[in-house]
PDB file of N, CA and C in Angstrom:
ATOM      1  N   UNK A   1      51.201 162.884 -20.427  1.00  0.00           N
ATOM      2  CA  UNK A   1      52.366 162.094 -20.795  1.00  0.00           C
ATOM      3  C   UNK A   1      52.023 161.226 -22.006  1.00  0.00           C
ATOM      4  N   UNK A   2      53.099 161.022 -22.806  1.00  0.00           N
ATOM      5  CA  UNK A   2      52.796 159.996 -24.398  1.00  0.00           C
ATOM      6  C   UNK A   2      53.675 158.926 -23.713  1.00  0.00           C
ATOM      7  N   UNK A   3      53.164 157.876 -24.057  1.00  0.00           N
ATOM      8  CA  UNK A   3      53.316 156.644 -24.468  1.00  0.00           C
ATOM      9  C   UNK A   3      52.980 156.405 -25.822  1.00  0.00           C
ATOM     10  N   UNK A   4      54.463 155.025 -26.491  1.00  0.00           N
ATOM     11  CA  UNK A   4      54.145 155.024 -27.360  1.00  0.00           C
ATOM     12  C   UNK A   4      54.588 153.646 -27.126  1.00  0.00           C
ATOM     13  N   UNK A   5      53.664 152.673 -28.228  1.00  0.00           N
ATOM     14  CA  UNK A   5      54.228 151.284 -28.356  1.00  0.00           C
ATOM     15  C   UNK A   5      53.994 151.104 -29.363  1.00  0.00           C
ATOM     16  N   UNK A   6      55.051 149.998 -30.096  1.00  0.00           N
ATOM     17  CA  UNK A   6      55.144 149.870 -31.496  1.00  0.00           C
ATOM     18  C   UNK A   6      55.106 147.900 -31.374  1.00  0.00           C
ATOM     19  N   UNK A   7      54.768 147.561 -32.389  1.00  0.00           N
ATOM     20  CA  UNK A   7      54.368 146.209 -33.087  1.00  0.00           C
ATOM     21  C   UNK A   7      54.480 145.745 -34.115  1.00  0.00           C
ATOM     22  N   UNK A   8      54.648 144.427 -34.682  1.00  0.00           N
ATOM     23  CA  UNK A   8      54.447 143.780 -35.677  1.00  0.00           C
ATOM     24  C   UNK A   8      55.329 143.642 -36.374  1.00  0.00           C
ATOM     25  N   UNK A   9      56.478 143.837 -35.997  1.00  0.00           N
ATOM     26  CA  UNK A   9      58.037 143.036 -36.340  1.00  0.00           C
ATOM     27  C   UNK A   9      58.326 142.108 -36.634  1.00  0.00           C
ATOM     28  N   UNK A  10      59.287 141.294 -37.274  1.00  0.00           N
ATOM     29  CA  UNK A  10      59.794 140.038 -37.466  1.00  0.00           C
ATOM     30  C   UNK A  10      60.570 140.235 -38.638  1.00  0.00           C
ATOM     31  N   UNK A  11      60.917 138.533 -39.014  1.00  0.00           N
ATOM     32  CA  UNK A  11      61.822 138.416 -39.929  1.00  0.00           C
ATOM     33  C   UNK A  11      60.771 138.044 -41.512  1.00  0.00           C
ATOM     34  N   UNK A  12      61.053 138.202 -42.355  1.00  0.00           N
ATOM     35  CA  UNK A  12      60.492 138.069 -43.829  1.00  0.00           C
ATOM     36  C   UNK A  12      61.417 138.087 -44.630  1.00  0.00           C
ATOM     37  N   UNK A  13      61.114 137.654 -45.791  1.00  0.00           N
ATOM     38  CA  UNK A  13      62.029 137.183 -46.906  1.00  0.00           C
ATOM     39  C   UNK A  13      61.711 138.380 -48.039  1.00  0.00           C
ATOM     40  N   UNK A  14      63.048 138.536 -48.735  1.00  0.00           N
ATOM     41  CA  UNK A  14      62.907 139.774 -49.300  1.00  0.00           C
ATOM     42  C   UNK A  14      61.832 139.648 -50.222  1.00  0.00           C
ATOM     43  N   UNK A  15      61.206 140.636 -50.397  1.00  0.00           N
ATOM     44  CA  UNK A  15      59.762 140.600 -51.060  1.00  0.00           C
ATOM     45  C   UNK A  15      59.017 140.997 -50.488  1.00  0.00           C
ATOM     46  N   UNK A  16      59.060 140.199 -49.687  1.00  0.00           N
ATOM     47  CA  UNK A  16      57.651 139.857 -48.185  1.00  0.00           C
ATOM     48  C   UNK A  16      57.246 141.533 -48.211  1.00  0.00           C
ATOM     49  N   UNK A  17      56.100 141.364 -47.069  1.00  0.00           N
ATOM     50  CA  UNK A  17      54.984 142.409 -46.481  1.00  0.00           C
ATOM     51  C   UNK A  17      55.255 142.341 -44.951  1.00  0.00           C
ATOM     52  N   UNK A  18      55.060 143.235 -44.444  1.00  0.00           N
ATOM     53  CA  UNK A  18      54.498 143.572 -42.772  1.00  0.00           C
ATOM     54  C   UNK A  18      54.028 144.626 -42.343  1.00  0.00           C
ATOM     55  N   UNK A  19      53.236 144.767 -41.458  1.00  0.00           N
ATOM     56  CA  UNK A  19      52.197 145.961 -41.046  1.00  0.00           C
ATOM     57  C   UNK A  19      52.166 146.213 -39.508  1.00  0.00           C
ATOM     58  N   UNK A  20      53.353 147.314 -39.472  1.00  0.00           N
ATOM     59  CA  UNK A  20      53.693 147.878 -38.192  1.00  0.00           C
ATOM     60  C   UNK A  20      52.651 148.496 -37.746  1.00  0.00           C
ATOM     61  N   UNK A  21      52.432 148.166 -36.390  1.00  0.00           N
ATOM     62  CA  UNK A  21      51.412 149.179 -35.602  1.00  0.00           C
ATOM     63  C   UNK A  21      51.979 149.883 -34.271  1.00  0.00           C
ATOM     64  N   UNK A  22      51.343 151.315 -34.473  1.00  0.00           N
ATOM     65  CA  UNK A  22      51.570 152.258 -32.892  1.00  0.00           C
ATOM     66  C   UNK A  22      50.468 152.485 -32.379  1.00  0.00           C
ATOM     67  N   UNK A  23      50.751 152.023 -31.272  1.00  0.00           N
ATOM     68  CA  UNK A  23      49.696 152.701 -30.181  1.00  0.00           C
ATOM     69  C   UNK A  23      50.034 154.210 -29.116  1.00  0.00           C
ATOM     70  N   UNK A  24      49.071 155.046 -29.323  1.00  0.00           N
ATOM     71  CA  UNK A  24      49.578 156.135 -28.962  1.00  0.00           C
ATOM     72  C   UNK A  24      48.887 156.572 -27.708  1.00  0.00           C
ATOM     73  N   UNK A  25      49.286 156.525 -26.651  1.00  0.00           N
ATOM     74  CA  UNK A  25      48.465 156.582 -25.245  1.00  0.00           C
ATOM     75  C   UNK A  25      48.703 158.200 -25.170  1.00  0.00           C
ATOM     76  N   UNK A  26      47.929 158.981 -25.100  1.00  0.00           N
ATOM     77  CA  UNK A  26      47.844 160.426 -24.879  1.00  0.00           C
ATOM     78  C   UNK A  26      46.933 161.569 -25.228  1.00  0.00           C
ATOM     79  N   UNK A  27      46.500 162.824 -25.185  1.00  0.00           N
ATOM     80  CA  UNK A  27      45.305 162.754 -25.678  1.00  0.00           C
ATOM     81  C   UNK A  27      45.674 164.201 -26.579  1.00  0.00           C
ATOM     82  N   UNK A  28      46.795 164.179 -27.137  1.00  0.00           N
ATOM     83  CA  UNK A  28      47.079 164.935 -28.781  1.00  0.00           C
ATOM     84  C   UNK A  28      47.428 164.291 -29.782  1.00  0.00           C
ATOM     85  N   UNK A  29      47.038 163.074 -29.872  1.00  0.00           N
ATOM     86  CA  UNK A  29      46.861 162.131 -30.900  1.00  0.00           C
ATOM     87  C   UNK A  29      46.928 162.894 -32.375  1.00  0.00           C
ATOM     88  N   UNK A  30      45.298 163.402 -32.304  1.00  0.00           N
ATOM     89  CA  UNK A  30      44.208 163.764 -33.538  1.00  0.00           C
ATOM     90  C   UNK A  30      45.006 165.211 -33.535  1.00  0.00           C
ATOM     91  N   UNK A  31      45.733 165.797 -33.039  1.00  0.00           N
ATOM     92  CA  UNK A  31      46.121 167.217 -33.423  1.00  0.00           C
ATOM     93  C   UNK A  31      47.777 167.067 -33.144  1.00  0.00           C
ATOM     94  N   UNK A  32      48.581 166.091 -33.896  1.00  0.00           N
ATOM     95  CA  UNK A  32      50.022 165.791 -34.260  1.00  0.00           C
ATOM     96  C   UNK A  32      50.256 164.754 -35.304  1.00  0.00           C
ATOM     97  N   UNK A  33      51.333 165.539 -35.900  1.00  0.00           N
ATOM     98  CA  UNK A  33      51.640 164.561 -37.096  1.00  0.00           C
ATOM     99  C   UNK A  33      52.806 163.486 -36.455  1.00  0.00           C
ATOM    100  N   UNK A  34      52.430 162.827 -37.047  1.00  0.00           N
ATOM    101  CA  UNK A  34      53.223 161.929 -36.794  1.00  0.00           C
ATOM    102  C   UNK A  34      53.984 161.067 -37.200  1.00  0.00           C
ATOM    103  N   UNK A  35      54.840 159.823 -37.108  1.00  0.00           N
ATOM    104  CA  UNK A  35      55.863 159.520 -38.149  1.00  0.00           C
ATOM    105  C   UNK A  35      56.345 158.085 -37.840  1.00  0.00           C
ATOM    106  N   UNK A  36      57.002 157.433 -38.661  1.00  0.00           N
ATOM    107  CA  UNK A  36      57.482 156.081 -38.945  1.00  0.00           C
ATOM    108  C   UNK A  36      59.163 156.581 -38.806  1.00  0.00           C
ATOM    109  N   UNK A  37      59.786 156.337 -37.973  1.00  0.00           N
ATOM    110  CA  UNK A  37      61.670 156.104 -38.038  1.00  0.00           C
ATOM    111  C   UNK A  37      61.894 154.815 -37.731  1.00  0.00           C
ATOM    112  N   UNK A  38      63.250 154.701 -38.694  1.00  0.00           N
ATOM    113  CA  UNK A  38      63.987 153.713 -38.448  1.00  0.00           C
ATOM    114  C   UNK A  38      65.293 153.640 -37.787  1.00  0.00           C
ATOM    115  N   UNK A  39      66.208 152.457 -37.022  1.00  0.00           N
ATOM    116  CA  UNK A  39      67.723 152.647 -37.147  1.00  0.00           C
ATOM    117  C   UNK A  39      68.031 151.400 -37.700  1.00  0.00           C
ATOM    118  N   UNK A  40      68.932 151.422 -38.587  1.00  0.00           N
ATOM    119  CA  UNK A  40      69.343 150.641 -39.185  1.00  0.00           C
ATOM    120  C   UNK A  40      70.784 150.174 -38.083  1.00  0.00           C
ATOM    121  N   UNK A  41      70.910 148.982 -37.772  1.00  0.00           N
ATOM    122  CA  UNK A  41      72.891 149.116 -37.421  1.00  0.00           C
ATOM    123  C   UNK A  41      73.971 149.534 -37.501  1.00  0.00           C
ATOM    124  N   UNK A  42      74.744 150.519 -36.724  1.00  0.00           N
ATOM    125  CA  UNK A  42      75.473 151.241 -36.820  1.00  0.00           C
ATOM    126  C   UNK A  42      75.591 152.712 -37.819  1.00  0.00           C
ATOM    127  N   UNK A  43      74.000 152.816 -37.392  1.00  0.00           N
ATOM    128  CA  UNK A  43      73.726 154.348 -38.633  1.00  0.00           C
ATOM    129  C   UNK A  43      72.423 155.124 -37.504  1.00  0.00           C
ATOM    130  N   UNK A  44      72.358 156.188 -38.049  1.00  0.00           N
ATOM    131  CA  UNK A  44      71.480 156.612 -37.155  1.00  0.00           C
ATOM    132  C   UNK A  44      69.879 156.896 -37.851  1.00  0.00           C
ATOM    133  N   UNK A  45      69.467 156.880 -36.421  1.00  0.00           N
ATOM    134  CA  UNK A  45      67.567 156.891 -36.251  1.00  0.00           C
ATOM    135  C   UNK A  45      67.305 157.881 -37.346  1.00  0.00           C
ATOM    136  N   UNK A  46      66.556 157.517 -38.581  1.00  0.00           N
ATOM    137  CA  UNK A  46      66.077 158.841 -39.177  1.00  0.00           C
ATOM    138  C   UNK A  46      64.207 158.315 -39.328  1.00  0.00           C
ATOM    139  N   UNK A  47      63.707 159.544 -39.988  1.00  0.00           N
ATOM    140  CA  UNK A  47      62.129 159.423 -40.530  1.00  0.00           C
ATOM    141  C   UNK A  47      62.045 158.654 -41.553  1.00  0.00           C
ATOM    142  N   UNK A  48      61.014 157.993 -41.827  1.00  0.00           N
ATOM    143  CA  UNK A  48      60.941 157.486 -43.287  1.00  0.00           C
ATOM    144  C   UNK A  48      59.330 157.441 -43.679  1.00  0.00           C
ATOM    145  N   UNK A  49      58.676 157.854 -42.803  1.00  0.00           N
ATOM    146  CA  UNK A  49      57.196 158.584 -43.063  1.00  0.00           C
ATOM    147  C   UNK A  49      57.023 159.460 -41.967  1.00  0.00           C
ATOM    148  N   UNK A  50      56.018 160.170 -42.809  1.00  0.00           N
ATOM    149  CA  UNK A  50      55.369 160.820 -42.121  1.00  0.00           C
ATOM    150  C   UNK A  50      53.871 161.063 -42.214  1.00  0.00           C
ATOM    151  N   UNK A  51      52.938 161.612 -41.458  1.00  0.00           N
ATOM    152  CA  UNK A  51      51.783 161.745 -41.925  1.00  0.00           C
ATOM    153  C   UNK A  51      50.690 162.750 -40.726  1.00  0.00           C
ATOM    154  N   UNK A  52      49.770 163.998 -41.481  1.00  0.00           N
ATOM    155  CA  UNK A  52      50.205 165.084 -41.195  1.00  0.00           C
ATOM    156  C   UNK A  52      48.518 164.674 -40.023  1.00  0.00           C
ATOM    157  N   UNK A  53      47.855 165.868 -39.134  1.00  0.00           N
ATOM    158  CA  UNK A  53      46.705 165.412 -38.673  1.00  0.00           C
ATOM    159  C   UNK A  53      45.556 165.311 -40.159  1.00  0.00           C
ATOM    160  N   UNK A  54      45.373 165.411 -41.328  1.00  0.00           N
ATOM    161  CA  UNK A  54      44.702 165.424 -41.942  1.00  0.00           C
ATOM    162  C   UNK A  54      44.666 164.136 -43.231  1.00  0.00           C
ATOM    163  N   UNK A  55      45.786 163.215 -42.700  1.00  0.00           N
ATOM    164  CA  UNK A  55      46.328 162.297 -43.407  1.00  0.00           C
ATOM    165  C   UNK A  55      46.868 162.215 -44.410  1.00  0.00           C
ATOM    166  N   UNK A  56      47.473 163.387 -44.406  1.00  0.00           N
ATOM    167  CA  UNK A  56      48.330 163.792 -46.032  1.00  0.00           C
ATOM    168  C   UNK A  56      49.919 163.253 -45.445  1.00  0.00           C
ATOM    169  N   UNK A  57      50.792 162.325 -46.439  1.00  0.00           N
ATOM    170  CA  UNK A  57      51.525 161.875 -46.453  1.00  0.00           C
ATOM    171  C   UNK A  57      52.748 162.302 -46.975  1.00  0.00           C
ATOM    172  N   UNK A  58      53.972 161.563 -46.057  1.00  0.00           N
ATOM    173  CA  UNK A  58      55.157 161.822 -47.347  1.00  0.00           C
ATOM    174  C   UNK A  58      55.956 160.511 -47.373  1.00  0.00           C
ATOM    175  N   UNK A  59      56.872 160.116 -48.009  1.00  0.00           N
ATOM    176  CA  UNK A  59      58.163 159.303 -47.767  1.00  0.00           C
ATOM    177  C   UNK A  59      59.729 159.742 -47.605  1.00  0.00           C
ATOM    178  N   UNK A  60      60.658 158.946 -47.576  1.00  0.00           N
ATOM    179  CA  UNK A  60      61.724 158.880 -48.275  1.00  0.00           C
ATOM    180  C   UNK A  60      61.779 158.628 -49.165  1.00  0.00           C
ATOM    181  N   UNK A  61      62.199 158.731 -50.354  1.00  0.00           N
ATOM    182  CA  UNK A  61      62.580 158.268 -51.543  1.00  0.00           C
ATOM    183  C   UNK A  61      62.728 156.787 -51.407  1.00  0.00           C
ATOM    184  N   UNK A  62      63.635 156.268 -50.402  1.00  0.00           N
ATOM    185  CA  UNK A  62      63.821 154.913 -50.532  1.00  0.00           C
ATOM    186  C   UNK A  62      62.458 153.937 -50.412  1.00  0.00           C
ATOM    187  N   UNK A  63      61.738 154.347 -49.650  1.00  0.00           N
ATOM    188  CA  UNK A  63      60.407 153.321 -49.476  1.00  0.00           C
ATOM    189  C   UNK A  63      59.190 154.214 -50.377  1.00  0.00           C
ATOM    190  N   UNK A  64      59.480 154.781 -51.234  1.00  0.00           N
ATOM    191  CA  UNK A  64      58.296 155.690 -52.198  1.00  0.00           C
ATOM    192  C   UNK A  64      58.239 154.518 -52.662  1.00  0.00           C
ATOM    193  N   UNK A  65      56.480 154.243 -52.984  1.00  0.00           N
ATOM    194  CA  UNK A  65      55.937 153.156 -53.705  1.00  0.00           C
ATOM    195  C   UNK A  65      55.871 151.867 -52.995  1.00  0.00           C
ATOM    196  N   UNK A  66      56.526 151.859 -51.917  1.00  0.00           N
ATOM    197  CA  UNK A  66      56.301 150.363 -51.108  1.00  0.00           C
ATOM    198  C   UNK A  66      55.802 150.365 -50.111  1.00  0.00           C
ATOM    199  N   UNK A  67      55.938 151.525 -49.060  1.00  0.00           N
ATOM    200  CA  UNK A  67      55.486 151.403 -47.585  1.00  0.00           C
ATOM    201  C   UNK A  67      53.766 152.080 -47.773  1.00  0.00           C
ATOM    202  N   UNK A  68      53.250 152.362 -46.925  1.00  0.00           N
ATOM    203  CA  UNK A  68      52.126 153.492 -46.988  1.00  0.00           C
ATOM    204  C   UNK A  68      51.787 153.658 -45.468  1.00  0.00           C
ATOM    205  N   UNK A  69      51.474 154.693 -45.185  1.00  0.00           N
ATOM    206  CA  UNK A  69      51.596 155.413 -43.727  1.00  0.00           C
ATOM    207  C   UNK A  69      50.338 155.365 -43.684  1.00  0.00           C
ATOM    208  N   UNK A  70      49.477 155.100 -42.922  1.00  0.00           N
ATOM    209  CA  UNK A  70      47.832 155.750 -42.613  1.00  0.00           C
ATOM    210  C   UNK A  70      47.391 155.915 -40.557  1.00  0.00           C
ATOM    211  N   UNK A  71      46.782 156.302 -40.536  1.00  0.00           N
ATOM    212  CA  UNK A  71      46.193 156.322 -39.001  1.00  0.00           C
ATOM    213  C   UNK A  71      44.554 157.054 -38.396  1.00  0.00           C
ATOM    214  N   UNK A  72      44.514 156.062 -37.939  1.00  0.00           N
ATOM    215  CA  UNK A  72      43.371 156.063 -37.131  1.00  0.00           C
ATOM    216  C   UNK A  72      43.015 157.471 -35.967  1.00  0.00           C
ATOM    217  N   UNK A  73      42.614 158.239 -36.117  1.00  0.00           N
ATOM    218  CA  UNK A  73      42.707 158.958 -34.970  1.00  0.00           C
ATOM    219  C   UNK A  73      41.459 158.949 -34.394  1.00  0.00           C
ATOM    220  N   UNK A  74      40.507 158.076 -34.357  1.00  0.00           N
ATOM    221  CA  UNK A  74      39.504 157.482 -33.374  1.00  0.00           C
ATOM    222  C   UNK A  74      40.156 156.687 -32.495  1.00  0.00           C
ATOM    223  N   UNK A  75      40.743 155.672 -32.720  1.00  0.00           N
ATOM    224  CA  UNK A  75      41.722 154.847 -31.875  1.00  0.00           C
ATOM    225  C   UNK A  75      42.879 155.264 -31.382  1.00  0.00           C
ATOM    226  N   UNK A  76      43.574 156.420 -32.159  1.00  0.00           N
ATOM    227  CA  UNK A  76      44.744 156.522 -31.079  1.00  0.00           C
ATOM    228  C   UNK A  76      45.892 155.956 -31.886  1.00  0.00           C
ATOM    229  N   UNK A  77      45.803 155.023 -33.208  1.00  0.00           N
ATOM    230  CA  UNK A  77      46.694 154.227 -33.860  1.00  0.00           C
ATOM    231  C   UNK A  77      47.765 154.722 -35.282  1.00  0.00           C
ATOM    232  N   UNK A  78      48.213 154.277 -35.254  1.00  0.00           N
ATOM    233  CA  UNK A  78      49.160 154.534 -36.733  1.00  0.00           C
ATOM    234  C   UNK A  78      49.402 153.319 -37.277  1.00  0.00           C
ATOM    235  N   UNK A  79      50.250 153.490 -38.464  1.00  0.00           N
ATOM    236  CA  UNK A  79      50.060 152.116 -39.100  1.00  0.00           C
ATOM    237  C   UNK A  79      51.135 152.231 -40.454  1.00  0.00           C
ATOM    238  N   UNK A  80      52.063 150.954 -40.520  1.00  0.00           N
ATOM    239  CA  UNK A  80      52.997 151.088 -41.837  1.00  0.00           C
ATOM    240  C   UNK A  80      52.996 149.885 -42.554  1.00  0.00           C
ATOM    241  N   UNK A  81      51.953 150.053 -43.579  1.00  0.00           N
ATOM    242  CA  UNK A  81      52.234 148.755 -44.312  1.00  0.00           C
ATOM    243  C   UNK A  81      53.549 148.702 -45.291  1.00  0.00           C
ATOM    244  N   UNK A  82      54.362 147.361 -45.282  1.00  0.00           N
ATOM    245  CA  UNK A  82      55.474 147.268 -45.895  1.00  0.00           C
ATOM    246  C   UNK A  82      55.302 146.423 -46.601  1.00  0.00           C
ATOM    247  N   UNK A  83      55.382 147.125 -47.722  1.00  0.00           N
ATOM    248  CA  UNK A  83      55.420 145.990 -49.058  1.00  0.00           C
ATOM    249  C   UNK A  83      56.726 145.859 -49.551  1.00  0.00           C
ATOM    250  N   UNK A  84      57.279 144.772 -50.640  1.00  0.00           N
ATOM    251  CA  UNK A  84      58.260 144.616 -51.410  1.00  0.00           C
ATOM    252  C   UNK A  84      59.656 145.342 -50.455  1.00  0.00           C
ATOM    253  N   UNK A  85      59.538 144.475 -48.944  1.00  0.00           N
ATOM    254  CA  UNK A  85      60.714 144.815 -48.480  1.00  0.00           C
ATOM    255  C   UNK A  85      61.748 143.969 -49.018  1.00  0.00           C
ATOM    256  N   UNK A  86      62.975 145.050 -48.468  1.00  0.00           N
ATOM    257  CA  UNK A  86      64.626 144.435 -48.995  1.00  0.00           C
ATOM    258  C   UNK A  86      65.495 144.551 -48.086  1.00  0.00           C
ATOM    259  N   UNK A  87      66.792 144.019 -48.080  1.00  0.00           N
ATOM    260  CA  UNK A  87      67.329 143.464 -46.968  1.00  0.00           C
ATOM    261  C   UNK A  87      68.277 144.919 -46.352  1.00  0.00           C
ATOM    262  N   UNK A  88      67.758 146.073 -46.881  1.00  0.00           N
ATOM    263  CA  UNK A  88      68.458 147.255 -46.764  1.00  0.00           C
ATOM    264  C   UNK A  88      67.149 148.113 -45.504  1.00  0.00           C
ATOM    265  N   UNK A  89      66.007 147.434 -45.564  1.00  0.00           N
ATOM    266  CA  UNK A  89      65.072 147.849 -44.790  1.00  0.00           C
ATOM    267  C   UNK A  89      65.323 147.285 -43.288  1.00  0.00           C
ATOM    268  N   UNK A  90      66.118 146.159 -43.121  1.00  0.00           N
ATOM    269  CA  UNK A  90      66.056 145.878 -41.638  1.00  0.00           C
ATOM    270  C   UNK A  90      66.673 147.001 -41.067  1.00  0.00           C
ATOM    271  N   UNK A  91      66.287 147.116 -39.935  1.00  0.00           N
ATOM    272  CA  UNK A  91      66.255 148.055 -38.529  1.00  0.00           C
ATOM    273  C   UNK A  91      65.254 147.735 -37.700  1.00  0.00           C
ATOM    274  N   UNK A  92      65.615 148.774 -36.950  1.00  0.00           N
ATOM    275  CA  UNK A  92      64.560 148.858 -35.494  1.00  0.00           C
ATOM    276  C   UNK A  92      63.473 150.118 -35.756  1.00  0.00           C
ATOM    277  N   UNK A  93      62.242 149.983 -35.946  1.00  0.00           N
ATOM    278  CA  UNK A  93      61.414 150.686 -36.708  1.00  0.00           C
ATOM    279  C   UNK A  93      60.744 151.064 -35.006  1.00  0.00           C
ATOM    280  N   UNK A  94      60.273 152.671 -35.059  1.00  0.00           N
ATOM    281  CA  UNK A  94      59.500 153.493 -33.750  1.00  0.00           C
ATOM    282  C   UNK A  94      58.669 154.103 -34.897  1.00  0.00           C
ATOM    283  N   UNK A  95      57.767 154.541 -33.345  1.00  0.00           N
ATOM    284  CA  UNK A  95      56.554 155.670 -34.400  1.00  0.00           C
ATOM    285  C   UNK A  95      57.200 156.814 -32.463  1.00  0.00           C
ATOM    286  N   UNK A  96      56.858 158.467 -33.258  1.00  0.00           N
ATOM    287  CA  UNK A  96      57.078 158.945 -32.278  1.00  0.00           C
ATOM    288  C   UNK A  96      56.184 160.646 -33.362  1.00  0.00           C
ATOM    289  N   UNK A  97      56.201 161.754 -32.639  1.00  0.00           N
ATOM    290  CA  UNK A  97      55.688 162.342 -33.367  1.00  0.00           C
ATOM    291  C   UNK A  97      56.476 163.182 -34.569  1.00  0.00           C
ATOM    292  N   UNK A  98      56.205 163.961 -34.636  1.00  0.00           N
ATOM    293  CA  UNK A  98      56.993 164.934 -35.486  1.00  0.00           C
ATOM    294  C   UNK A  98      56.109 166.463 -35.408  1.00  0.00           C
ATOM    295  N   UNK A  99      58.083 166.982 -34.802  1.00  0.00           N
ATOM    296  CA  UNK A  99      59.413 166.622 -34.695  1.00  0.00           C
ATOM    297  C   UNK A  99      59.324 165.417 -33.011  1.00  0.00           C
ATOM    298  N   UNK A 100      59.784 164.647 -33.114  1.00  0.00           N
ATOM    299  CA  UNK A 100      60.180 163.317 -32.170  1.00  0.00           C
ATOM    300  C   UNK A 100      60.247 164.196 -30.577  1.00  0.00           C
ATOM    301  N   UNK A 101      59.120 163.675 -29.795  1.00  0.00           N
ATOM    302  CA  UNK A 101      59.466 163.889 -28.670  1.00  0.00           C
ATOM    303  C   UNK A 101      60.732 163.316 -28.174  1.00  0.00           C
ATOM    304  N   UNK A 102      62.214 163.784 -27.480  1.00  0.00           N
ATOM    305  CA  UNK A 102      62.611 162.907 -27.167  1.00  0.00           C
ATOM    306  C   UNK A 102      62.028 162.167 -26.009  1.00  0.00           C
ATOM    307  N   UNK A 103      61.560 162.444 -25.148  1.00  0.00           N
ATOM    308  CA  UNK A 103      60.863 161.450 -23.989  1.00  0.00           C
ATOM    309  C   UNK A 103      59.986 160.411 -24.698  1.00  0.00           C
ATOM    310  N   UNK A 104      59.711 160.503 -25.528  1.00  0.00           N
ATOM    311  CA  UNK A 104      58.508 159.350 -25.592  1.00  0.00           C
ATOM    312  C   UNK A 104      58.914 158.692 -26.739  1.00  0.00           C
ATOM    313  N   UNK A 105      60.406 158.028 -26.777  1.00  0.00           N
ATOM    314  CA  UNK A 105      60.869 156.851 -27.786  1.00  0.00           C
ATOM    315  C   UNK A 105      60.346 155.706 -27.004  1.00  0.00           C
ATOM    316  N   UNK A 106      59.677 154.634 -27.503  1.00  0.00           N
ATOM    317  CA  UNK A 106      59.312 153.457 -26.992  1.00  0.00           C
ATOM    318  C   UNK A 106      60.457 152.419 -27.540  1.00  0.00           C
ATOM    319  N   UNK A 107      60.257 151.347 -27.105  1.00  0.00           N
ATOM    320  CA  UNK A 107      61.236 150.132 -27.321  1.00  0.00           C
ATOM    321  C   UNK A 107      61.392 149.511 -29.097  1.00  0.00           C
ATOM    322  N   UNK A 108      60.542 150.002 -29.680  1.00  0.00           N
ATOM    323  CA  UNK A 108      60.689 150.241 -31.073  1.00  0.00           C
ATOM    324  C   UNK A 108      60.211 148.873 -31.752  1.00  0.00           C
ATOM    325  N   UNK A 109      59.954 148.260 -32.624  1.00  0.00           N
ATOM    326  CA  UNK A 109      59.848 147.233 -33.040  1.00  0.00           C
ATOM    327  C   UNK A 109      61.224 146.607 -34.285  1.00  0.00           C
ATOM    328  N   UNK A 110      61.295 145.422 -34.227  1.00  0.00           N
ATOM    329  CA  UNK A 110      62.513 144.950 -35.177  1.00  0.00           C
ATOM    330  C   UNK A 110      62.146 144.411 -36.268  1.00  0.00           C
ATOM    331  N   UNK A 111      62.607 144.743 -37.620  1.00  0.00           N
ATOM    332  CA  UNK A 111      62.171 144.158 -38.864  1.00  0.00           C
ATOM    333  C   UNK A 111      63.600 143.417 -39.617  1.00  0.00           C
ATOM    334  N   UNK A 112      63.713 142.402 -39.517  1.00  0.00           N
ATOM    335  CA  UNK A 112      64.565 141.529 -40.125  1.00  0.00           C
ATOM    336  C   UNK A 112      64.474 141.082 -41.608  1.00  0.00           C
ATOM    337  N   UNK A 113      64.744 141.024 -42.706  1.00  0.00           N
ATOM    338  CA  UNK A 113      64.823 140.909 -43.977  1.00  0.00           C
ATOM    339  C   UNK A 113      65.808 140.439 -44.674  1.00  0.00           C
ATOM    340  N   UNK A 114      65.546 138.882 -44.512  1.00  0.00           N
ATOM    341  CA  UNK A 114      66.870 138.056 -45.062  1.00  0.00           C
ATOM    342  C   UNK A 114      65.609 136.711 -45.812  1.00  0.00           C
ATOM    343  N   UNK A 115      66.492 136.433 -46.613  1.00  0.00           N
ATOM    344  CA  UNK A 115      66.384 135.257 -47.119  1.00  0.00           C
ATOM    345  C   UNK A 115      67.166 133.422 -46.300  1.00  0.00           C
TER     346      UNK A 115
END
């Protein structure tokens, strides 16, 4: 069974930085790619990284150049640093794999981005 828990949410001022973390309880960690989604309010859950078992990356267009995806697969972890966020980035940010188990959405973390 996956478990997944996500972290390091809050509110920041546009500009600002934050560095989401997943913890991935299961033991196909190191052999699944895996991924960063968001939902924004009243729009739906999409990807906005990804990153493959060999740590080769992608984005959306919208966060190309600001976010960066990396992960640990000694630990079990993932990781989204957010740079030069904007107030178009708040949502409710999950890590899940790819393609998204549906069973194993966790409670997601919240990123707020207001001035």
């Amino acid at each position: 069974q996956v478990i997944l828990a996500e972290s390091g949410g809050g509110l920041v001022q546009p500009g600002g930085s934050l560095t989401l973390s997943c913890a991935y309880s299961g033991y196909m960690f190191g052999g699944t790619a895996m991924g960063w989604y968001r939902q924004a309010p009243g729009k739906q859950r999409g990807l906005v990284a990804g990153i493959t078992t060999g740590g080769y990356a992608n984005y959306v267009d919208s966060v190309k150049g600001r976010f960066t995806i990396s992960r640990d697969n000694a630990k079990n972890m993932m990781y989204l640093q957010m740079n030069g966020l904007k107030p178009e980035d708040t949502a409710v940010y999950y890590c899940n794999e790819i393609p998204p188990g549906d069973e194993y959405w966790g409670q997601g973390t919240q990123v707020a981005v207001s001035s």
